[in-house]
C-alpha atoms as a PDB file:
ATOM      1  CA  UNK A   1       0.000   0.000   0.000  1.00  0.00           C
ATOM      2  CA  UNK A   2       1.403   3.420  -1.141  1.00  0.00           C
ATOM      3  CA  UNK A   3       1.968   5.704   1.727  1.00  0.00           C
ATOM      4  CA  UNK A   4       0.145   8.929   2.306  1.00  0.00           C
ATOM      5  CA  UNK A   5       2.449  11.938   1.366  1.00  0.00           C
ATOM      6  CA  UNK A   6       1.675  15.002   2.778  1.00  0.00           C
ATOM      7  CA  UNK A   7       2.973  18.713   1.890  1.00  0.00           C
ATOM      8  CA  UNK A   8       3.518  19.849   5.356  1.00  0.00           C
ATOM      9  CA  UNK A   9       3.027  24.005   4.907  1.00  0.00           C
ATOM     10  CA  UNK A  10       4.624  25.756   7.716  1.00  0.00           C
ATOM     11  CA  UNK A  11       3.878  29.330   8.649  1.00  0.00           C
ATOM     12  CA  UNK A  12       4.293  31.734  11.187  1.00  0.00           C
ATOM     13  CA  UNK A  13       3.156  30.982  14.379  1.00  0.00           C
ATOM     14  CA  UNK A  14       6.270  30.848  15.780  1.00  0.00           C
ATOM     15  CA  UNK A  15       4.919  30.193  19.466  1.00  0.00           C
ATOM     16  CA  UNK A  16       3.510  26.662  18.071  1.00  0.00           C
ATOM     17  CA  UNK A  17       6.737  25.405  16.588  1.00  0.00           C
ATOM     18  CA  UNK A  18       7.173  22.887  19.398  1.00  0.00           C
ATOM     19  CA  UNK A  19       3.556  21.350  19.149  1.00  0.00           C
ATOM     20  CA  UNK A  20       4.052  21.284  15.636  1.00  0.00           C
ATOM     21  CA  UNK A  21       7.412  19.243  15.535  1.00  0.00           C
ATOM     22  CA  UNK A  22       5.960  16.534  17.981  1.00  0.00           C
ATOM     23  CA  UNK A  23       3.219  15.845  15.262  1.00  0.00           C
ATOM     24  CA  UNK A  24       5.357  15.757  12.635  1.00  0.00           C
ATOM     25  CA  UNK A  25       7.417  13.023  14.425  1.00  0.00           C
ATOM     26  CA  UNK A  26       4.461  10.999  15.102  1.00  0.00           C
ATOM     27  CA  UNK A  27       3.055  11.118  11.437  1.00  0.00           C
ATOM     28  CA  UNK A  28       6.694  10.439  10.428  1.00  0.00           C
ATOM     29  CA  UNK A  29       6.834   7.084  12.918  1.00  0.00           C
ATOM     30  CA  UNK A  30       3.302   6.008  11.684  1.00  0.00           C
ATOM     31  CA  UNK A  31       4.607   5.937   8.345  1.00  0.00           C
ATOM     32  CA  UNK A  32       3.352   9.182   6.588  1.00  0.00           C
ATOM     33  CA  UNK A  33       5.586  10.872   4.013  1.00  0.00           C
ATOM     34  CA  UNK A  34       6.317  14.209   4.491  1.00  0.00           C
ATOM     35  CA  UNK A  35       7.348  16.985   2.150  1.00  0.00           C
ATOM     36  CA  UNK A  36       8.139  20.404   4.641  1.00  0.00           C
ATOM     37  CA  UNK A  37       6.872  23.789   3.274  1.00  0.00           C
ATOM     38  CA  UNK A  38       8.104  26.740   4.336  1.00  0.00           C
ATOM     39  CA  UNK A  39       6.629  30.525   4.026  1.00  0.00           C
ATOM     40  CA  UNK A  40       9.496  33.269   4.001  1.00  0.00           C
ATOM     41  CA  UNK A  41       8.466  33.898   7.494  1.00  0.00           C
ATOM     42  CA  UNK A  42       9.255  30.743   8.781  1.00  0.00           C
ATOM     43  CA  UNK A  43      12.491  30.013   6.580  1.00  0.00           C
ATOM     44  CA  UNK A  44      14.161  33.670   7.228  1.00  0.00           C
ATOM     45  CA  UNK A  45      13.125  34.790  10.897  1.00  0.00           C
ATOM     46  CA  UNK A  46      14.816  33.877  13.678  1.00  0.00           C
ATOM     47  CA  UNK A  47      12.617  34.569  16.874  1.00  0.00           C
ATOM     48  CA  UNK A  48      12.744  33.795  20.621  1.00  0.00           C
ATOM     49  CA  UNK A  49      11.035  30.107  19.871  1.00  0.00           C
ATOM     50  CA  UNK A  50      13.871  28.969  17.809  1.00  0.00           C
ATOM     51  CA  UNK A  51      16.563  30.262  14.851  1.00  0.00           C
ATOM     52  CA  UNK A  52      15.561  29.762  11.651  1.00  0.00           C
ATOM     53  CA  UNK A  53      18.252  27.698  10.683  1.00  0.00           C
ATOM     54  CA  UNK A  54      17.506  25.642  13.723  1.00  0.00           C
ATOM     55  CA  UNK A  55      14.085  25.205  12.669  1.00  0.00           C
ATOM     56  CA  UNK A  56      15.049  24.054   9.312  1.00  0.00           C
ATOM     57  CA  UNK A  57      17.345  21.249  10.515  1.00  0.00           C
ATOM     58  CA  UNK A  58      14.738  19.833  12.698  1.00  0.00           C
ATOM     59  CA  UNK A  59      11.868  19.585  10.137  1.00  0.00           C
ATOM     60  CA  UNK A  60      14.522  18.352   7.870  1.00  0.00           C
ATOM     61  CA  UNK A  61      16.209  15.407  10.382  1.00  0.00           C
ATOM     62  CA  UNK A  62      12.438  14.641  11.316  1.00  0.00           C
ATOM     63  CA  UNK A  63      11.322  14.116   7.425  1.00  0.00           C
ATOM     64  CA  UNK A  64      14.573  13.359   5.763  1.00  0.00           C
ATOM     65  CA  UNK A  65      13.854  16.327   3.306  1.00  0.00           C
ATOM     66  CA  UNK A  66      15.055  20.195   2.858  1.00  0.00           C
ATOM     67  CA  UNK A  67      11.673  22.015   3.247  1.00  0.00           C
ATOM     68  CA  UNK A  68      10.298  24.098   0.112  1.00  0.00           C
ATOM     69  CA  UNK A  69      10.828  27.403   0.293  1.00  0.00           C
ATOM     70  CA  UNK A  70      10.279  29.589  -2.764  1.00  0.00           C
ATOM     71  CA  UNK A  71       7.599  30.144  -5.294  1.00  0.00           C
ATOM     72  CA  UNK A  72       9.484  28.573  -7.828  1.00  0.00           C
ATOM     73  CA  UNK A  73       9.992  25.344  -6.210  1.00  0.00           C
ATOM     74  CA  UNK A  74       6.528  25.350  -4.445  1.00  0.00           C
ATOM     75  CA  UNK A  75       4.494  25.773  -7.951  1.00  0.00           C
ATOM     76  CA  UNK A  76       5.310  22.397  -9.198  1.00  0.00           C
ATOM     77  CA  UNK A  77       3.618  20.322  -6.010  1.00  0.00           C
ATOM     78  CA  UNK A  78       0.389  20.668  -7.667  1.00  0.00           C
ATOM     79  CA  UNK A  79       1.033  19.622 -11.328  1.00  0.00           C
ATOM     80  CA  UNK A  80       3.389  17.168 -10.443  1.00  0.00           C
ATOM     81  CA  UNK A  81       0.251  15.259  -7.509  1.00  0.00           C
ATOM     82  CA  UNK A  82       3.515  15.054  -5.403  1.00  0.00           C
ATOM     83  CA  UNK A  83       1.063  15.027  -2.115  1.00  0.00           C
ATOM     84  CA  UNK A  84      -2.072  13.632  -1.363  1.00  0.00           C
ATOM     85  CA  UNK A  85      -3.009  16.159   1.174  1.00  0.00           C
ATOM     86  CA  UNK A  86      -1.760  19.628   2.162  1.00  0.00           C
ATOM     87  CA  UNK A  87      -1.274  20.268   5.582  1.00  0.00           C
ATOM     88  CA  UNK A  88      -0.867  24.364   6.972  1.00  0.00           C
ATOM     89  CA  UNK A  89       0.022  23.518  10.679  1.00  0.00           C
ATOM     90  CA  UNK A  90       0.347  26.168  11.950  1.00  0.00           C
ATOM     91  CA  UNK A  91      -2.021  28.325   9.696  1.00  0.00           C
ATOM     92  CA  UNK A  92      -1.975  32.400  10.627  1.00  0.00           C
ATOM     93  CA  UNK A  93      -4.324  34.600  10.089  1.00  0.00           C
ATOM     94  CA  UNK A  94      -2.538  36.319   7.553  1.00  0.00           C
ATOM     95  CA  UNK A  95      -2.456  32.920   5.780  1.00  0.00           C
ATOM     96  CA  UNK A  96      -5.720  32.486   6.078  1.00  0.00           C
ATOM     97  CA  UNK A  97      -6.885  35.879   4.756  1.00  0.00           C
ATOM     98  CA  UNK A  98      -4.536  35.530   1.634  1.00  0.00           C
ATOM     99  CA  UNK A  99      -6.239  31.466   1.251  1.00  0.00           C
ATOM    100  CA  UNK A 100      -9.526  32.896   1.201  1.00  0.00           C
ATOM    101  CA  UNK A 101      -9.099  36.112  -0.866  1.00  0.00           C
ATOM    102  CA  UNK A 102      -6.774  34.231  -3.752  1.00  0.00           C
ATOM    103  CA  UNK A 103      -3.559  35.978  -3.017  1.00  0.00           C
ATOM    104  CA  UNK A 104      -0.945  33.432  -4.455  1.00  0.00           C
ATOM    105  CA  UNK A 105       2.786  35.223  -3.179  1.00  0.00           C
ATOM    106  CA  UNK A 106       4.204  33.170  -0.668  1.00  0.00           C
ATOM    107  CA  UNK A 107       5.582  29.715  -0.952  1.00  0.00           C
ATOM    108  CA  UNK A 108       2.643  27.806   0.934  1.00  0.00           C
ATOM    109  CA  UNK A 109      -0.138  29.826  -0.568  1.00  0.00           C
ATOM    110  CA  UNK A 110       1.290  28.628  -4.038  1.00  0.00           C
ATOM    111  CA  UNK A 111       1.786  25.235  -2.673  1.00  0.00           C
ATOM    112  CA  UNK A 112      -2.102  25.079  -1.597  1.00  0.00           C
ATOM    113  CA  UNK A 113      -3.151  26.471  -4.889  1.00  0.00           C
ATOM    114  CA  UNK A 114      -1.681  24.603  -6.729  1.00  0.00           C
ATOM    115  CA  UNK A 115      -3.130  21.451  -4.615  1.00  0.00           C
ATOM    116  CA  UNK A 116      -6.873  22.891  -4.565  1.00  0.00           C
ATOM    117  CA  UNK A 117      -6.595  22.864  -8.455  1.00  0.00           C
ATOM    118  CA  UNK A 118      -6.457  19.163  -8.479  1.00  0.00           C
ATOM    119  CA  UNK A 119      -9.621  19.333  -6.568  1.00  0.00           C
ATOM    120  CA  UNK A 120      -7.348  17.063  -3.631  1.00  0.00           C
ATOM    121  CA  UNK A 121      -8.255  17.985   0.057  1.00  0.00           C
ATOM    122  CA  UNK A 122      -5.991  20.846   2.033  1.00  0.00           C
ATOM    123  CA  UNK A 123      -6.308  20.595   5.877  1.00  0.00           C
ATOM    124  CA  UNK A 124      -5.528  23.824   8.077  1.00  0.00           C
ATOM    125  CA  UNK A 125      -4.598  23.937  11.873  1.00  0.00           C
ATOM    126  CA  UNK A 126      -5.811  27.426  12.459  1.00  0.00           C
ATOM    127  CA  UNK A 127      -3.571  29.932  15.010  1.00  0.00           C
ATOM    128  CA  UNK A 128      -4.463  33.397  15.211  1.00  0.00           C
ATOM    129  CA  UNK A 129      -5.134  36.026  17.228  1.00  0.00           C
ATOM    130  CA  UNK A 130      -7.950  37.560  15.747  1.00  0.00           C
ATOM    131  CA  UNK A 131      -9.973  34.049  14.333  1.00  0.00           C
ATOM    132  CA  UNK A 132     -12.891  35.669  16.084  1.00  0.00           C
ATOM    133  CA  UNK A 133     -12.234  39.207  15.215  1.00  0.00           C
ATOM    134  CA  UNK A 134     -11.908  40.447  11.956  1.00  0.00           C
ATOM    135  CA  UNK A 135     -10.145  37.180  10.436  1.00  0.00           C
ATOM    136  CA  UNK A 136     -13.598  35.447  11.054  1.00  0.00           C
ATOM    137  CA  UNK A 137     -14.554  36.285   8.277  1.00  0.00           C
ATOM    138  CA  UNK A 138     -11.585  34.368   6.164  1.00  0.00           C
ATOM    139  CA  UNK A 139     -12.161  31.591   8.397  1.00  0.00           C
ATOM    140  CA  UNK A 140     -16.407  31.603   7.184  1.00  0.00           C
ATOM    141  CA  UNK A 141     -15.288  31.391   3.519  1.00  0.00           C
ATOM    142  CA  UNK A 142     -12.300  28.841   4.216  1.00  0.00           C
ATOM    143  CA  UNK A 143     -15.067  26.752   5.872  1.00  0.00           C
ATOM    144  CA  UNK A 144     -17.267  26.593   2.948  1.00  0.00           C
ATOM    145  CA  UNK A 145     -14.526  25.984   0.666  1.00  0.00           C
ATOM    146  CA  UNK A 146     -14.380  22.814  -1.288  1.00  0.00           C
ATOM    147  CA  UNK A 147     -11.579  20.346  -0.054  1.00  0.00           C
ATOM    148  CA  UNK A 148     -10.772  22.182   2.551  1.00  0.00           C
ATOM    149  CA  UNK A 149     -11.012  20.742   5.636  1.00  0.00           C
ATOM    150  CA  UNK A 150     -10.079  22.083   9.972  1.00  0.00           C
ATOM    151  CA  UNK A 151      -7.852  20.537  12.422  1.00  0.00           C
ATOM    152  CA  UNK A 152     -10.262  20.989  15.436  1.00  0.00           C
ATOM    153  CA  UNK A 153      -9.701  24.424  17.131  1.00  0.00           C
ATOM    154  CA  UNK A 154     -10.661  26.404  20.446  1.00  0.00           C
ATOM    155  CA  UNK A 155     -10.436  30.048  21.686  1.00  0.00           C
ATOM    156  CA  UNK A 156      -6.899  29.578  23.297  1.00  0.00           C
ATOM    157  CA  UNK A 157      -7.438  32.502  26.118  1.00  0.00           C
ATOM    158  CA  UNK A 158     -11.188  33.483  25.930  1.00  0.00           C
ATOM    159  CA  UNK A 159     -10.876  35.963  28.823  1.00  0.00           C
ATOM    160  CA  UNK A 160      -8.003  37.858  27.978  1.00  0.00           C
ATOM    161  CA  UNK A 161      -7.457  36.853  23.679  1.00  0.00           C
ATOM    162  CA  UNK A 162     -10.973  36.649  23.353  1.00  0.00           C
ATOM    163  CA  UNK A 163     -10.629  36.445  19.704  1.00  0.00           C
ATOM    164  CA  UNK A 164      -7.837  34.081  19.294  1.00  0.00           C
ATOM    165  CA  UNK A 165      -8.108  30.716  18.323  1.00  0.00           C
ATOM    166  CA  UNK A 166      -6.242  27.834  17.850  1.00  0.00           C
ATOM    167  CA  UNK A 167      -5.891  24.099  16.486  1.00  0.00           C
ATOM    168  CA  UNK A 168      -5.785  21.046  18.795  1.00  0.00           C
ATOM    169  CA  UNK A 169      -2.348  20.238  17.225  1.00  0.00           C
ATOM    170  CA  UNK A 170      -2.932  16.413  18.920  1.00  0.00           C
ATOM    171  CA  UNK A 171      -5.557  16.244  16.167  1.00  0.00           C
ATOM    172  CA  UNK A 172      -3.263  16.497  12.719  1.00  0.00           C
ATOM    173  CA  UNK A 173      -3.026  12.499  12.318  1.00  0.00           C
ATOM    174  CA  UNK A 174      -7.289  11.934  12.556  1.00  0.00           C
ATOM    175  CA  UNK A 175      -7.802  15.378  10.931  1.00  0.00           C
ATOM    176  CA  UNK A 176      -5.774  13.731   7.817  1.00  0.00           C
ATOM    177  CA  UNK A 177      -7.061  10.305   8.008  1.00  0.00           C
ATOM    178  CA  UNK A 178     -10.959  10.931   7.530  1.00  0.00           C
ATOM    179  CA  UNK A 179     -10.004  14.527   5.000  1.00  0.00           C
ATOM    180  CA  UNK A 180      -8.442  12.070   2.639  1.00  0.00           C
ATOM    181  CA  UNK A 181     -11.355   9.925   2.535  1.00  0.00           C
ATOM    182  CA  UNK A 182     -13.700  13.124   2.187  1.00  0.00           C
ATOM    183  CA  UNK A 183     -14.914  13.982   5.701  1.00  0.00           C
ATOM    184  CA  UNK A 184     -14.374  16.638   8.211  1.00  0.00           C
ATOM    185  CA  UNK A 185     -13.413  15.650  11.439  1.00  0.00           C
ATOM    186  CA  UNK A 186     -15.922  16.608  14.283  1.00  0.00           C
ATOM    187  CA  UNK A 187     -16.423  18.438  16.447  1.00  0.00           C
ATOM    188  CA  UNK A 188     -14.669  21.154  14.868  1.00  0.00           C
ATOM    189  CA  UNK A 189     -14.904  23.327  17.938  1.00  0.00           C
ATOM    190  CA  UNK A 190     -13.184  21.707  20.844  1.00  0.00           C
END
């Protein structure tokens, strides 16, 4: 049986970089394939979370690849059906306003176009600040988009970020499973 590749897209939530790399080893040991995608953000900024360079190494001794990290090399996932599903774990809010309003300029945004266009299901672990505030929007239209499908999320601090949200990261691995086959996981609000 071929193995499930997925196009990991990374983006700039620095604060969730940990959570995020503890997935990606357990979809890794259960025998996923995993292509790393990197927006500029991620791949040039080194914050108080980890060096960029750092970061790089990780996601690349964790899936034995170099992550994807231009336009140019992120256009050809989608012609090529290199991955079965896109992943954008962790997915800002500024990702998520450029998914649902078509802007195409960073190297995940191209890597999810180019997927969608295949009609082939993108999943997105939501975590933002303002999901609830004037993001909510994005999120509405990203939830009726076709083949797109949520890692469960919750408000993260409802009394003092009471408009942040953000994925149950422990979710990723059943979040892919039944979106590959079609379905949304549920609940999607933890």
């Amino acid at each position: 049986m071929k193995k499930t590749t997925i196009g990991w897209a990374v983006t700039g939530s620095f604060c969730t970089f940990d959570r995020i790399l503890v997935e990606m080893e357990k979809l890794v040991k259960e025998g996923y394939d995993i292509i790393p995608i990197f927006s500029f953000n991620t791949a040039n900024l080194d914050t108080r979370f980890f060096k960029a360079s750092d970061f790089k190494n990780k996601v690349a001794e964790i899936t034995g690849k170099q992550p994807i990290d231009t336009l140019q090399t992120a256009e050809p996932l989608g012609p090529s059906g290199a991955v079965d599903i896109m992943l954008v774990a962790p997915c800002t809010g500024n990702t998520l306003a450029k998914l649902a309003n078509a802007i195409t300029d960073t190297p995940v945004t191209m890597a999810v176009k180019a997927h969608l266009r295949n009609g082939k299901p993108v999943a997105l672990a939501i975590s933002t600040n303002d999901g609830l505030g004037l993001n909510a929007k994005n999120l509405g239209v990203m939830m009726a988009a076709r083949n797109v499908y949520f890692v469960p999320y919750s408000q993260d601090n409802a009394i003092s970020k009471p408009t942040s949200i953000i994925a149950e990261y422990g979710l990723i691995g059943k979040t892919i499973e039944e979106a590959t086959i079609g379905k949304q996981i549920q609940p999607i609000l933890q």
